[in-house]
PDB file of N, CA and C in Angstrom:
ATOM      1  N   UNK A   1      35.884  33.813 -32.971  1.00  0.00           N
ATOM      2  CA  UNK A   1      34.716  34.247 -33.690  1.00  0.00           C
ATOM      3  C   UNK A   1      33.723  33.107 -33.884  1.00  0.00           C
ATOM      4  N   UNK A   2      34.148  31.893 -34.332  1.00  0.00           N
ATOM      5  CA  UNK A   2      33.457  30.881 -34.164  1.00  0.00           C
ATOM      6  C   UNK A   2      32.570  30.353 -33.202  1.00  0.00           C
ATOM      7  N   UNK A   3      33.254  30.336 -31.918  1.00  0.00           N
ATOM      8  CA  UNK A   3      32.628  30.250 -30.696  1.00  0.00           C
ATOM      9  C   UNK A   3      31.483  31.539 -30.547  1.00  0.00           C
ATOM     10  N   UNK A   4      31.533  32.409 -30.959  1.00  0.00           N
ATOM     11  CA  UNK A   4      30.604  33.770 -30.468  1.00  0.00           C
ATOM     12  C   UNK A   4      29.171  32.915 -31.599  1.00  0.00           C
ATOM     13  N   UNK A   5      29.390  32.443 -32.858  1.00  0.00           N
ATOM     14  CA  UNK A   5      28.697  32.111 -33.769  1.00  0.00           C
ATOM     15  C   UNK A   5      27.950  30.868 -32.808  1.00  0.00           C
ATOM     16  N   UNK A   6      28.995  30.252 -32.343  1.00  0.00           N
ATOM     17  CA  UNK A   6      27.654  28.601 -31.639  1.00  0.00           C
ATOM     18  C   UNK A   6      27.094  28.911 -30.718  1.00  0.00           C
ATOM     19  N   UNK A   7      27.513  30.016 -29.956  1.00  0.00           N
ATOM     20  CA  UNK A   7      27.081  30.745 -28.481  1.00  0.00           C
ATOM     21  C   UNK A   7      25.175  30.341 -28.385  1.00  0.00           C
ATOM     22  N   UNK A   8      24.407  30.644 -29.673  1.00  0.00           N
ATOM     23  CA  UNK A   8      23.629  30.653 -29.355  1.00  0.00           C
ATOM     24  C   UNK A   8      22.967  29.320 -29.089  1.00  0.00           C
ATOM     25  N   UNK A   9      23.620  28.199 -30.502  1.00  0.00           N
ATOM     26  CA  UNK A   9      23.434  27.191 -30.477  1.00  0.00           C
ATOM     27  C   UNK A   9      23.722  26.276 -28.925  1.00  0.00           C
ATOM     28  N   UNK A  10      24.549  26.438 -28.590  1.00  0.00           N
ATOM     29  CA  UNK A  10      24.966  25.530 -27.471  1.00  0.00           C
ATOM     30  C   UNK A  10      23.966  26.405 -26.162  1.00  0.00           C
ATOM     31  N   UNK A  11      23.490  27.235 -26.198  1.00  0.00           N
ATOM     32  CA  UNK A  11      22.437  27.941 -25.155  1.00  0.00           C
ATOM     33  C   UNK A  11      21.027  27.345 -25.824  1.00  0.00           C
ATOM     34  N   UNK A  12      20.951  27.267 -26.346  1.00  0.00           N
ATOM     35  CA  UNK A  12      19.875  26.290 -27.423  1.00  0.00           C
ATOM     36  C   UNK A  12      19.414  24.725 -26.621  1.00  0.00           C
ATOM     37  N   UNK A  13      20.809  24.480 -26.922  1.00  0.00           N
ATOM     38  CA  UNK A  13      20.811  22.957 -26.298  1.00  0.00           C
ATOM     39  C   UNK A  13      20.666  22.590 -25.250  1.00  0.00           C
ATOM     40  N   UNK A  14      21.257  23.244 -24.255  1.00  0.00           N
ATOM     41  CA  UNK A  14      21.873  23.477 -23.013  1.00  0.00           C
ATOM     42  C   UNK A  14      20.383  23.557 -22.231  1.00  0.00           C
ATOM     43  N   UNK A  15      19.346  24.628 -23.071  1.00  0.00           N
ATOM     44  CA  UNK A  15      17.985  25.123 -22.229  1.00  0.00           C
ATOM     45  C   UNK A  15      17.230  23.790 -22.575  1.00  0.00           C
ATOM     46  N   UNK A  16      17.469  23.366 -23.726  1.00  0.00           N
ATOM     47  CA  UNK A  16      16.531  21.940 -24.134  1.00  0.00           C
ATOM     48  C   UNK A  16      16.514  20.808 -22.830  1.00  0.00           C
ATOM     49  N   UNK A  17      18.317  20.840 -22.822  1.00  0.00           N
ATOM     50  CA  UNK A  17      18.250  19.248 -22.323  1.00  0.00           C
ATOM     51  C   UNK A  17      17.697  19.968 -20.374  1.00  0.00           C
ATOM     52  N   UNK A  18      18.133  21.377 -20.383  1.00  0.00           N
ATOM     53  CA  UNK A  18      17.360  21.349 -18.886  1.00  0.00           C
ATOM     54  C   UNK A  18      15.935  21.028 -18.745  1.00  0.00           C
ATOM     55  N   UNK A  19      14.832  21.756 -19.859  1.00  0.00           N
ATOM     56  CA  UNK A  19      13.503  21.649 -19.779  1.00  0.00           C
ATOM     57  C   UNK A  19      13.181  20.117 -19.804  1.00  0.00           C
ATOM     58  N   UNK A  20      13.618  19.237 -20.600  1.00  0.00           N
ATOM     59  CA  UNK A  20      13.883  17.845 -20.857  1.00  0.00           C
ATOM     60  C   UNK A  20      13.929  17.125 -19.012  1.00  0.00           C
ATOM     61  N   UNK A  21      14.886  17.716 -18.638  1.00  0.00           N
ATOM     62  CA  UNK A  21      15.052  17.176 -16.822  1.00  0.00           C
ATOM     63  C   UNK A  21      14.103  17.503 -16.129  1.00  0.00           C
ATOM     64  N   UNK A  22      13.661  18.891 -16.190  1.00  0.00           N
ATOM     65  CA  UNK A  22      12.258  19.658 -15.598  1.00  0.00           C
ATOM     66  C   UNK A  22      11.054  18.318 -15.958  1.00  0.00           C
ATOM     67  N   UNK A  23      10.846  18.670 -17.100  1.00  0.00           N
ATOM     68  CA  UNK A  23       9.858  17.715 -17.237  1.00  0.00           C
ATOM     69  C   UNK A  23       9.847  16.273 -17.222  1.00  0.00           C
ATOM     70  N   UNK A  24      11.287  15.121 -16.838  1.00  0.00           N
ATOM     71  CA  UNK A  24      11.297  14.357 -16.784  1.00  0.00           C
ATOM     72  C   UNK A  24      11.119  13.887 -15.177  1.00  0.00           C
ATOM     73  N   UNK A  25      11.635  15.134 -14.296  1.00  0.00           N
ATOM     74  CA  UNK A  25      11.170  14.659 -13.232  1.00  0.00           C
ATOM     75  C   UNK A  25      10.021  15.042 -12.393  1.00  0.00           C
ATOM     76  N   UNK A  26       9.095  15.611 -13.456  1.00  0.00           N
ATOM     77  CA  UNK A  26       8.118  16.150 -12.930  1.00  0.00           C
ATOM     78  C   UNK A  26       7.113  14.817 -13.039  1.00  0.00           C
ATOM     79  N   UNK A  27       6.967  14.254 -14.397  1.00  0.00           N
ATOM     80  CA  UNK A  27       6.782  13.071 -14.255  1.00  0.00           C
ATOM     81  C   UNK A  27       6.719  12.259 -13.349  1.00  0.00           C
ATOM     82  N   UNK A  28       8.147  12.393 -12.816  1.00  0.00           N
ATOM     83  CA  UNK A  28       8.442  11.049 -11.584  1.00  0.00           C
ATOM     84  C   UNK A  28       7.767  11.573 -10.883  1.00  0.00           C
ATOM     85  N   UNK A  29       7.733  12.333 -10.622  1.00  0.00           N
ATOM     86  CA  UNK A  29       7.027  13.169  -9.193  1.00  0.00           C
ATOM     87  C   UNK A  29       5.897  12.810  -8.888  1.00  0.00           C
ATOM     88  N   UNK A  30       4.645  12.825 -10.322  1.00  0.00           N
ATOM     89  CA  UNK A  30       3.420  12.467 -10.660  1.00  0.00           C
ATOM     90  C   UNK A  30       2.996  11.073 -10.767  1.00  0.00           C
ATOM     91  N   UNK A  31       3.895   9.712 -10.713  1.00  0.00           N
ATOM     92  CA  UNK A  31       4.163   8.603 -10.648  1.00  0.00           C
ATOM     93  C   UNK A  31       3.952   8.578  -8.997  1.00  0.00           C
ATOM     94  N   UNK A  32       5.405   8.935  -8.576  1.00  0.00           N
ATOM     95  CA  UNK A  32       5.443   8.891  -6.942  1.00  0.00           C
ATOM     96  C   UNK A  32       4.012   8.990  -6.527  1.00  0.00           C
ATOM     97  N   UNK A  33       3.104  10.296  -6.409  1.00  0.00           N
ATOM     98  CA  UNK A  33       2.022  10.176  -6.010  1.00  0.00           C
ATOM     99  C   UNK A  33       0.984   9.595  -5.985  1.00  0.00           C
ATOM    100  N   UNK A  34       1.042   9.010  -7.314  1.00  0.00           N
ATOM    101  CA  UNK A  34      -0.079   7.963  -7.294  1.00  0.00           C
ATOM    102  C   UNK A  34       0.297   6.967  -7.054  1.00  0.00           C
ATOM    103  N   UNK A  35       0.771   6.809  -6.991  1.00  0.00           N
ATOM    104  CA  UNK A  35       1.467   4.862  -6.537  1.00  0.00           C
ATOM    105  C   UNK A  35       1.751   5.065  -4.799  1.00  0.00           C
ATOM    106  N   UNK A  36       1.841   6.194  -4.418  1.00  0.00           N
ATOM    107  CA  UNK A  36       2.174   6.569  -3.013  1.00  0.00           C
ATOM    108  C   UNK A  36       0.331   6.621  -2.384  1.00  0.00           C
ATOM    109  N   UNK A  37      -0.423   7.166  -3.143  1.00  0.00           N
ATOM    110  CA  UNK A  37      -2.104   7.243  -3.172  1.00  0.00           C
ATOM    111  C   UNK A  37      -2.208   5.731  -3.211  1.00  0.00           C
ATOM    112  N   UNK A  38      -1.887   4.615  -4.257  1.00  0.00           N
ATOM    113  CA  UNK A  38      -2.170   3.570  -4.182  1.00  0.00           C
ATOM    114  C   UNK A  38      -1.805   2.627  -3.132  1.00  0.00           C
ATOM    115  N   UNK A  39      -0.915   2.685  -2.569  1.00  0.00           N
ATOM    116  CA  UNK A  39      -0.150   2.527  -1.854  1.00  0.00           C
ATOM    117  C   UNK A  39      -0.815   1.990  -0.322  1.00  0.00           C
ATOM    118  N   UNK A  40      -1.294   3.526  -0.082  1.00  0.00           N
ATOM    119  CA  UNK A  40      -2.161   3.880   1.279  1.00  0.00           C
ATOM    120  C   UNK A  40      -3.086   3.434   1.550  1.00  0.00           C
ATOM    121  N   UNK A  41      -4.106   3.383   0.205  1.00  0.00           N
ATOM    122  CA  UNK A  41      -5.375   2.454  -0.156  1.00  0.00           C
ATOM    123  C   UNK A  41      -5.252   1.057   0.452  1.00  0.00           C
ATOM    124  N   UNK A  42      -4.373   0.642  -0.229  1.00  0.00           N
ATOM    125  CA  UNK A  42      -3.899  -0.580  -0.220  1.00  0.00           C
ATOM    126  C   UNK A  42      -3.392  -0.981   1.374  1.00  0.00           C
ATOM    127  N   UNK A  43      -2.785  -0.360   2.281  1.00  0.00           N
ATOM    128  CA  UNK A  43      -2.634  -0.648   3.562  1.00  0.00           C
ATOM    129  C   UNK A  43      -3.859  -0.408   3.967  1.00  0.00           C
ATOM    130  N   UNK A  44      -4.716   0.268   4.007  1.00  0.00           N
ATOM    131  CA  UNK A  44      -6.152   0.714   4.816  1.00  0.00           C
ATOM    132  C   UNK A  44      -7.147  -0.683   4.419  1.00  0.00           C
ATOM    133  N   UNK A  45      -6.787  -1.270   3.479  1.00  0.00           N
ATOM    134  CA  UNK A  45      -7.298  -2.697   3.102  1.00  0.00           C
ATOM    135  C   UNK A  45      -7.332  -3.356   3.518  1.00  0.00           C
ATOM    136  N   UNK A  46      -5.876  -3.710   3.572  1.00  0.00           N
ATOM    137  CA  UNK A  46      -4.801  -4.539   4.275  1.00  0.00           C
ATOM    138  C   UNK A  46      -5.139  -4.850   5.990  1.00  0.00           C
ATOM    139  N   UNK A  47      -5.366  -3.640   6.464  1.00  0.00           N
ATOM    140  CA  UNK A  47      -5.722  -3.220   7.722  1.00  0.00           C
ATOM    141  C   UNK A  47      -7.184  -4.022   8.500  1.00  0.00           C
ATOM    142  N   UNK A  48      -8.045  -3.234   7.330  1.00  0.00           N
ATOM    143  CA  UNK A  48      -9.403  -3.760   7.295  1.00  0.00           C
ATOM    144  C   UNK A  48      -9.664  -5.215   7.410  1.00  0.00           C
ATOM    145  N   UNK A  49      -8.585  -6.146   6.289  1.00  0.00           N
ATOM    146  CA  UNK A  49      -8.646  -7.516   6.296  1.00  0.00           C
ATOM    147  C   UNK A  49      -8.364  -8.226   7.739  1.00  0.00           C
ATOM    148  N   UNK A  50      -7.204  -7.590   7.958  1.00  0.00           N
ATOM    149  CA  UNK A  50      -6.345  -8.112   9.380  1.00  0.00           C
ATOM    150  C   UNK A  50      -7.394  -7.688  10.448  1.00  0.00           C
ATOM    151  N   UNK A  51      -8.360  -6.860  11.010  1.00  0.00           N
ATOM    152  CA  UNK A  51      -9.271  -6.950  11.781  1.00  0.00           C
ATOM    153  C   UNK A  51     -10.340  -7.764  11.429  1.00  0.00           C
ATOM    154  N   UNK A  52     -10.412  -7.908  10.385  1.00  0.00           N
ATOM    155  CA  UNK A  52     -11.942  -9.064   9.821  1.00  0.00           C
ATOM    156  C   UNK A  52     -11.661 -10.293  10.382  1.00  0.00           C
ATOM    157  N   UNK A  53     -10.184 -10.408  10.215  1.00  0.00           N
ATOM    158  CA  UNK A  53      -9.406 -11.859  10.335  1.00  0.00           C
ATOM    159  C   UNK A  53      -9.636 -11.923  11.921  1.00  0.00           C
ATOM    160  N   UNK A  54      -8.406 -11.265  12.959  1.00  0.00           N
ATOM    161  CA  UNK A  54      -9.218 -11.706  14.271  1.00  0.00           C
ATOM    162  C   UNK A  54     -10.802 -11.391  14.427  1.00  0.00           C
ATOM    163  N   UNK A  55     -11.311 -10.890  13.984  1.00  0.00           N
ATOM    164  CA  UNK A  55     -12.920 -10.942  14.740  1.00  0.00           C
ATOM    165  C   UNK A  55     -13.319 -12.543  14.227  1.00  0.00           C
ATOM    166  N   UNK A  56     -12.772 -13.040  12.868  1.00  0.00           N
ATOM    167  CA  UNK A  56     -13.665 -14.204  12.716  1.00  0.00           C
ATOM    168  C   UNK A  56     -12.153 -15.230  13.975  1.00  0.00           C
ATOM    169  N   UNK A  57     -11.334 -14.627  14.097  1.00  0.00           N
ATOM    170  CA  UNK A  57     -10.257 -15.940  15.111  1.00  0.00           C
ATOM    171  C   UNK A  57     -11.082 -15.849  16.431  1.00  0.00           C
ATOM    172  N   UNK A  58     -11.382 -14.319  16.896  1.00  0.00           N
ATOM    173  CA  UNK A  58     -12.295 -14.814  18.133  1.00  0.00           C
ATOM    174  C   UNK A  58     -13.653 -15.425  18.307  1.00  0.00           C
ATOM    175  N   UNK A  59     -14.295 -15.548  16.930  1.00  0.00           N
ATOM    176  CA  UNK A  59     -15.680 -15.987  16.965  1.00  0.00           C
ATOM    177  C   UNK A  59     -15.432 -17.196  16.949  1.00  0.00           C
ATOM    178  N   UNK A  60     -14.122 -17.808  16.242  1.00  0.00           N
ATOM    179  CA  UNK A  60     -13.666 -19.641  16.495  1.00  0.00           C
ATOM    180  C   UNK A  60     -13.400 -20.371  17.776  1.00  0.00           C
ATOM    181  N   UNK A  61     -12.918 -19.055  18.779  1.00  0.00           N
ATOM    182  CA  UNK A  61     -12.491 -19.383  19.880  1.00  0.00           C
ATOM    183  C   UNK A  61     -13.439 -19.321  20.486  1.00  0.00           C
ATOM    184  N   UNK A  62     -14.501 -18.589  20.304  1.00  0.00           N
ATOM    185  CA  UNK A  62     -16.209 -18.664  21.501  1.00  0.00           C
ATOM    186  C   UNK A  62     -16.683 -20.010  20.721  1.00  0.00           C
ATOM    187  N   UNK A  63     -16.750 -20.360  19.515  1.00  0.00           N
ATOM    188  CA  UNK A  63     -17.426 -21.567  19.049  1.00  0.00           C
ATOM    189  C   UNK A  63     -16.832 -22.348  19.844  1.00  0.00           C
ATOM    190  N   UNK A  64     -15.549 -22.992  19.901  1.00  0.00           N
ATOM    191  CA  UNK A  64     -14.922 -23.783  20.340  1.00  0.00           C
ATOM    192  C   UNK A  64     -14.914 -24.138  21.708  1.00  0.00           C
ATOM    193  N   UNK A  65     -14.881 -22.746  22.471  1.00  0.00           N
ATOM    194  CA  UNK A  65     -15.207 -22.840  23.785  1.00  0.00           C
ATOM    195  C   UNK A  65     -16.923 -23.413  24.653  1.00  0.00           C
ATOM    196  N   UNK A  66     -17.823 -22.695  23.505  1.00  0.00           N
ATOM    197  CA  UNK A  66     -18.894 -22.816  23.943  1.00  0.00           C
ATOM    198  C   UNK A  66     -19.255 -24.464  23.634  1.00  0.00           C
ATOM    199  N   UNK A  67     -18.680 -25.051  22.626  1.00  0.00           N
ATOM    200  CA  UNK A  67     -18.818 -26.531  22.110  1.00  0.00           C
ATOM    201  C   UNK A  67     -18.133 -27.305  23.108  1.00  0.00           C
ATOM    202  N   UNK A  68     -16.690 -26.917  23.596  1.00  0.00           N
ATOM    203  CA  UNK A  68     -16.166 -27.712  24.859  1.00  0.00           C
ATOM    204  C   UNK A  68     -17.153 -27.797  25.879  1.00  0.00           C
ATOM    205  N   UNK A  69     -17.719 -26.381  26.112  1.00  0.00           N
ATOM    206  CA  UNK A  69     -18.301 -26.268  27.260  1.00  0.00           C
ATOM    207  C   UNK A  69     -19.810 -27.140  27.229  1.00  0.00           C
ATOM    208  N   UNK A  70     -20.249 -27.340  25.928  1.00  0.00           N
ATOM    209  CA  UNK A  70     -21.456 -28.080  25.392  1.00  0.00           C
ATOM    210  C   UNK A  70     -21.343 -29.349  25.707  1.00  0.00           C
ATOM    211  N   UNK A  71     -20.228 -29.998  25.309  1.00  0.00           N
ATOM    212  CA  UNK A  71     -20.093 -31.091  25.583  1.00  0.00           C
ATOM    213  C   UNK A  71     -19.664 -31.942  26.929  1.00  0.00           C
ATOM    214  N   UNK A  72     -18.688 -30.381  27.561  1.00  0.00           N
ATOM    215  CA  UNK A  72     -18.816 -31.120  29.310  1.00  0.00           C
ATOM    216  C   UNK A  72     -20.200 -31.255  29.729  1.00  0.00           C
ATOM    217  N   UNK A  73     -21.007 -30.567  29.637  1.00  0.00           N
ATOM    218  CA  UNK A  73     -22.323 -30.422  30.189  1.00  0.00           C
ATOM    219  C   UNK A  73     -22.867 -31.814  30.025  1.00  0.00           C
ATOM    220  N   UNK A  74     -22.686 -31.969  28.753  1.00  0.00           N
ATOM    221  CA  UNK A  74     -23.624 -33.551  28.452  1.00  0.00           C
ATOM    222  C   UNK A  74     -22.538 -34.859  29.040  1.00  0.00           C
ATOM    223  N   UNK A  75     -21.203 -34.894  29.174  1.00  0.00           N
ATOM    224  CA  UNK A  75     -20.707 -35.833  30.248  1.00  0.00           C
ATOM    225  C   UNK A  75     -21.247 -35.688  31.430  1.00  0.00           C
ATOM    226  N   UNK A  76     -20.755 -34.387  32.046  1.00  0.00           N
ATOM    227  CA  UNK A  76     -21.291 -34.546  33.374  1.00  0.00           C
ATOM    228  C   UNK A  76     -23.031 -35.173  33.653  1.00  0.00           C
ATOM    229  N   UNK A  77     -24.146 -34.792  32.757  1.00  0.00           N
ATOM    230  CA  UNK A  77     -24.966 -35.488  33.145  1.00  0.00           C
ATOM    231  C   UNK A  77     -25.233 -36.937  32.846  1.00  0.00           C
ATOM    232  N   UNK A  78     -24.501 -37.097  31.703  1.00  0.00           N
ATOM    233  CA  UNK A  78     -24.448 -39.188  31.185  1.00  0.00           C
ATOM    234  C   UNK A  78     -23.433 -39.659  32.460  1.00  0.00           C
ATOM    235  N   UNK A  79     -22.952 -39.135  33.145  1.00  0.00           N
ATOM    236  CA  UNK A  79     -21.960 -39.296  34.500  1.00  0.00           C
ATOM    237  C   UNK A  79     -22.948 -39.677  35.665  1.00  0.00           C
ATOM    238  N   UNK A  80     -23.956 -38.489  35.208  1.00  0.00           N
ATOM    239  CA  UNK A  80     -24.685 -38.360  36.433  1.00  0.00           C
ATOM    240  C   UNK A  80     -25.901 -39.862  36.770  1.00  0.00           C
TER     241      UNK A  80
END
């Protein structure tokens, strides 16, 4: 008889601590996405930087080249 008496109580509890999980991992869920949104941002950045980076490595390598090439020019004619 006792037990028929907590029946409701322990269905009480029981629905609490589920809604409690529902909404605790709904949460996570809502975390995941934005940090998964941030995330993406953040590589497309990332991305962006790393092409900025070689375009300025090949503009060092035409400086460099065109300055080698600057300066053979002016041996060969103090040669000449």
């Amino acid at each position: 008889m006792q037990i028929l008496k907590a029946l409701p109580l322990i269905a009480g509890i029981f629905a609490t601590v589920i809604a409690g999980v529902k909404w605790l991992y709904g949460q996570i869920k809502e975390d995941r996405n934005h940090y998964e949104k941030l995330y993406q941002q953040k590589e497309t950045e990332v991305e962006e930087l790393k092409d900025q980076i070689n375009t300025l490595k090949i503009k060092i390598v035409e400086l460099k080249a065109s300055k080698d090439a600057f300066f053979d020019e002016e041996k060969k004619q103090n040669d000449s």
